[in-house]
C-alpha atoms as a PDB file:
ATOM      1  CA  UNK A   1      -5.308  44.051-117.858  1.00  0.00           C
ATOM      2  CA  UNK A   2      -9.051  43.909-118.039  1.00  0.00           C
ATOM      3  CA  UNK A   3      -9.080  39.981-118.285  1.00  0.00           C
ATOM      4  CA  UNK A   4      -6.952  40.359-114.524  1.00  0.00           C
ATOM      5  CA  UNK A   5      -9.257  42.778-113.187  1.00  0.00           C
ATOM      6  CA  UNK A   6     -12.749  41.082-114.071  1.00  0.00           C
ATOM      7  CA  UNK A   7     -11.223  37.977-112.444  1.00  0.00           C
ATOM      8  CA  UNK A   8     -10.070  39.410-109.076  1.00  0.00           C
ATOM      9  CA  UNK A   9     -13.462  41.336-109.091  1.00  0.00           C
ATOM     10  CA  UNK A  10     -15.126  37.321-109.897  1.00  0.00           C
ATOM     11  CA  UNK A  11     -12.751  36.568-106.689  1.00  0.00           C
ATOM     12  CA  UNK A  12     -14.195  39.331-104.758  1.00  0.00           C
ATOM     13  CA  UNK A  13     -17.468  38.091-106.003  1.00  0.00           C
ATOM     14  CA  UNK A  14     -17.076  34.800-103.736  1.00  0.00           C
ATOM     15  CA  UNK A  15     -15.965  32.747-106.853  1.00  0.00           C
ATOM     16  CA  UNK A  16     -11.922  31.312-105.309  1.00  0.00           C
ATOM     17  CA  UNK A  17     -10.573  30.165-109.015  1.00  0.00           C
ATOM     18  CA  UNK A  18     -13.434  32.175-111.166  1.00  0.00           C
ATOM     19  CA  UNK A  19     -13.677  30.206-114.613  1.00  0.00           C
ATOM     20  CA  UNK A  20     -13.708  31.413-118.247  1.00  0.00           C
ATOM     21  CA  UNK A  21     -17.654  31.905-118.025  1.00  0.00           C
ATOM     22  CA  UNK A  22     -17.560  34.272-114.833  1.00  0.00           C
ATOM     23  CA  UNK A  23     -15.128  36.300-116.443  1.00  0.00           C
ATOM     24  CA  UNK A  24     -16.636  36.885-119.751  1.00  0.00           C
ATOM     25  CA  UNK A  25     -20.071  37.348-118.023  1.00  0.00           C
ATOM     26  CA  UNK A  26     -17.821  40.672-115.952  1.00  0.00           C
ATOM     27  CA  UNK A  27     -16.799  41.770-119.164  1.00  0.00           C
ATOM     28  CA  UNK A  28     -19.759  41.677-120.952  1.00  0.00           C
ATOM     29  CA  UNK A  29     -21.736  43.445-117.948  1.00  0.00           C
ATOM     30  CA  UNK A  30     -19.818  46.690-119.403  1.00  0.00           C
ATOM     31  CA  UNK A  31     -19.779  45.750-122.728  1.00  0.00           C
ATOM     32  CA  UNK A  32     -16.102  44.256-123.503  1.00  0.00           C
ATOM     33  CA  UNK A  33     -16.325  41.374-125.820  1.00  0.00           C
ATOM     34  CA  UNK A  34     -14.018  38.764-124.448  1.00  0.00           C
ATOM     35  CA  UNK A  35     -11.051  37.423-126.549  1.00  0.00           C
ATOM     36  CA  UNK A  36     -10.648  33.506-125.728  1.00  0.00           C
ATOM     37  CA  UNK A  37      -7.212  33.799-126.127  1.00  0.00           C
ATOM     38  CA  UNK A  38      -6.317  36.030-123.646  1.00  0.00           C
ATOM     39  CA  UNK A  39      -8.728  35.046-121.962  1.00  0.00           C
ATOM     40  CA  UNK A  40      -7.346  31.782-121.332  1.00  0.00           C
ATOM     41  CA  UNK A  41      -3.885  32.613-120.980  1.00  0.00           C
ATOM     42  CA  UNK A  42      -5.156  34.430-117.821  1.00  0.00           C
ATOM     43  CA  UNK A  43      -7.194  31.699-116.466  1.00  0.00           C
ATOM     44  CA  UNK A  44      -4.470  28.927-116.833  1.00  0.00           C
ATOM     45  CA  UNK A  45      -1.779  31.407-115.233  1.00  0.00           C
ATOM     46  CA  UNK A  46      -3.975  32.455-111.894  1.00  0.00           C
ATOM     47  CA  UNK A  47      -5.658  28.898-111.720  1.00  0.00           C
ATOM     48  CA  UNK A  48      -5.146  26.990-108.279  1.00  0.00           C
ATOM     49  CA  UNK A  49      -3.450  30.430-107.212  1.00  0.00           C
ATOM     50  CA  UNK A  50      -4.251  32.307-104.061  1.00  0.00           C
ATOM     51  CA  UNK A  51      -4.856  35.574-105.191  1.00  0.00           C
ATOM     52  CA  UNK A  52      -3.883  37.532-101.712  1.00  0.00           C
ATOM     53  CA  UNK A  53      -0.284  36.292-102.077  1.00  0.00           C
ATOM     54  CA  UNK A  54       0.241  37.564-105.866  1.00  0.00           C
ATOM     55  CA  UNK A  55      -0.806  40.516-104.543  1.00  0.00           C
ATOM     56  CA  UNK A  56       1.613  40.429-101.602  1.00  0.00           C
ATOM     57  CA  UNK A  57       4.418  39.106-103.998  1.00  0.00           C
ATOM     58  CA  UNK A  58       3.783  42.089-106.598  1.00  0.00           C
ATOM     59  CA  UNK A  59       3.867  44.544-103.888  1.00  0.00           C
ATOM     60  CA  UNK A  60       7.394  43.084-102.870  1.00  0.00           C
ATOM     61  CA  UNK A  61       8.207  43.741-106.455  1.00  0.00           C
ATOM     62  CA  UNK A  62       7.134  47.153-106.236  1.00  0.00           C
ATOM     63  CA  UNK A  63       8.453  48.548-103.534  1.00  0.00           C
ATOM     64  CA  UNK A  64      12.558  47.471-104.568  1.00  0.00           C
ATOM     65  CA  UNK A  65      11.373  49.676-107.710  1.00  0.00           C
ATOM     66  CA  UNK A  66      12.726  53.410-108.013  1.00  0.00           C
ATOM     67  CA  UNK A  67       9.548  55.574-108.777  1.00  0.00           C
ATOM     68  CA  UNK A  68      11.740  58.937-109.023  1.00  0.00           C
ATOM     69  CA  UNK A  69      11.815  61.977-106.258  1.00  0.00           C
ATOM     70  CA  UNK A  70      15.495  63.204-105.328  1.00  0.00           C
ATOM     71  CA  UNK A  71      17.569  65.617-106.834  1.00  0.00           C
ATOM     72  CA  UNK A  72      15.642  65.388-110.718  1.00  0.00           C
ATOM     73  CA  UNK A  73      12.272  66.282-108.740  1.00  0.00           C
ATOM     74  CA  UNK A  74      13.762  69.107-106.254  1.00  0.00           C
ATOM     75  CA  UNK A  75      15.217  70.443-109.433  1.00  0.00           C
ATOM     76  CA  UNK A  76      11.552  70.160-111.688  1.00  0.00           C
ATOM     77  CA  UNK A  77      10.205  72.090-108.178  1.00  0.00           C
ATOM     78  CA  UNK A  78      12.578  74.975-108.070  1.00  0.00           C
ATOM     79  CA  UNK A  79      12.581  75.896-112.036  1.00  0.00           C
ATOM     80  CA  UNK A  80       9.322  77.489-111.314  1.00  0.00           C
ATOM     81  CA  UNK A  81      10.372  79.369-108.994  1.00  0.00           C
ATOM     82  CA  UNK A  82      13.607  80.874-110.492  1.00  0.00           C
ATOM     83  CA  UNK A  83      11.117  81.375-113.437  1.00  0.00           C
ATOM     84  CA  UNK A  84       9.026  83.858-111.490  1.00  0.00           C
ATOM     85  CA  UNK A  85      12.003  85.055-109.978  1.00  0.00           C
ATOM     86  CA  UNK A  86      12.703  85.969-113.341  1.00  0.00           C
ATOM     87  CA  UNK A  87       9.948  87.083-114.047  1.00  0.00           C
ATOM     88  CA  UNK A  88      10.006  89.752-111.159  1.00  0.00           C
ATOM     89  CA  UNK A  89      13.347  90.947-112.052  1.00  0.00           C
ATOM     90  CA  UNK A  90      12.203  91.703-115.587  1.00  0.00           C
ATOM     91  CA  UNK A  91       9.119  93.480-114.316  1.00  0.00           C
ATOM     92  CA  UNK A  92      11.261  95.811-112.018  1.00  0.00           C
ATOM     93  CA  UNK A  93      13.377  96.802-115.089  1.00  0.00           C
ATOM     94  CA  UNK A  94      10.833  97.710-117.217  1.00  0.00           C
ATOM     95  CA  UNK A  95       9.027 100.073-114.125  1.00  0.00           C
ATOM     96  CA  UNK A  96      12.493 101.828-114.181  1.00  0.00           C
ATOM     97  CA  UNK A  97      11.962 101.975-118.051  1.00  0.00           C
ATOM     98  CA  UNK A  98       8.618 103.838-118.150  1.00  0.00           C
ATOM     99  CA  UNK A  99      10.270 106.068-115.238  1.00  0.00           C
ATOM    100  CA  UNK A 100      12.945 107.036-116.764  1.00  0.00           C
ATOM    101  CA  UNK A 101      11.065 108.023-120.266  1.00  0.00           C
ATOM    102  CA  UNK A 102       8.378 109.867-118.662  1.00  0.00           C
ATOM    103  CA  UNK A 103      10.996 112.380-117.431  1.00  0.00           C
ATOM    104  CA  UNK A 104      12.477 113.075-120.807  1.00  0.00           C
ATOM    105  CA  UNK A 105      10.350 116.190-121.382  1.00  0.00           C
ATOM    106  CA  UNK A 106      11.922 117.175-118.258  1.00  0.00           C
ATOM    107  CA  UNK A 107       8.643 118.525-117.205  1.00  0.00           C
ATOM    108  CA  UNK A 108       8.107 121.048-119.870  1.00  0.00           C
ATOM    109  CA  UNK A 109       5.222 120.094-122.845  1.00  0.00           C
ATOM    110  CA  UNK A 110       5.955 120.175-126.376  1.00  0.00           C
ATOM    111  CA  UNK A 111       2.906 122.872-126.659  1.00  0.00           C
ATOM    112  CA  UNK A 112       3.250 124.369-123.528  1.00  0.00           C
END
């Protein structure tokens, strides 16, 4: 993925089919030591390619792709919700618990 992105940034750079030399010179800029094998596989795939229209054609791609949402993500969403729902519920119970213990002196003290 790095190899793609230093060339479309040599393409931004003014460079329309960026060779092997502009794109190790991106890479080493930050430090990334170029392998010449990968390197070259992405230089012979992009090269006499217009870059604007594999980016057009991947978006194509991408957008027939299902990226989730529907009844899985309205179902992640509400299981908070019941949770603190829950979570209320138990809290009510345990107010009528401490209620209901305080009054079993029935008012009167052990040492009174």
């Amino acid at each position: 993925m790095r190899y793609v992105a230093a060339y479309l940034l040599a393409v931004l750079g003014g460079k329309t089919t960026p060779a092997a030399a502009d794109v190790e010179k991106i890479l080493s800029s930050v430090g990334i030591e170029a392998d010449g094998e990968k390197l070259k596989k992405v230089i012979t795939e992009l090269n006499g390619k217009d870059v604007e229209q594999l980016i057009a054609a991947g978006r194509e791609k991408l957008s027939s792709m299902p990226v989730g949402g529907g009844a899985p993500a309205a179902a992640a969403a509400a299981a908070p919700a019941a949770a603190a729902a829950e979570e209320k519920k138990e809290d009510k119970k345990e107010e009528k618990k401490e209620d209901s213990e305080s009054d079993d002196d029935m008012g009167f003290g052990l040492f009174d």
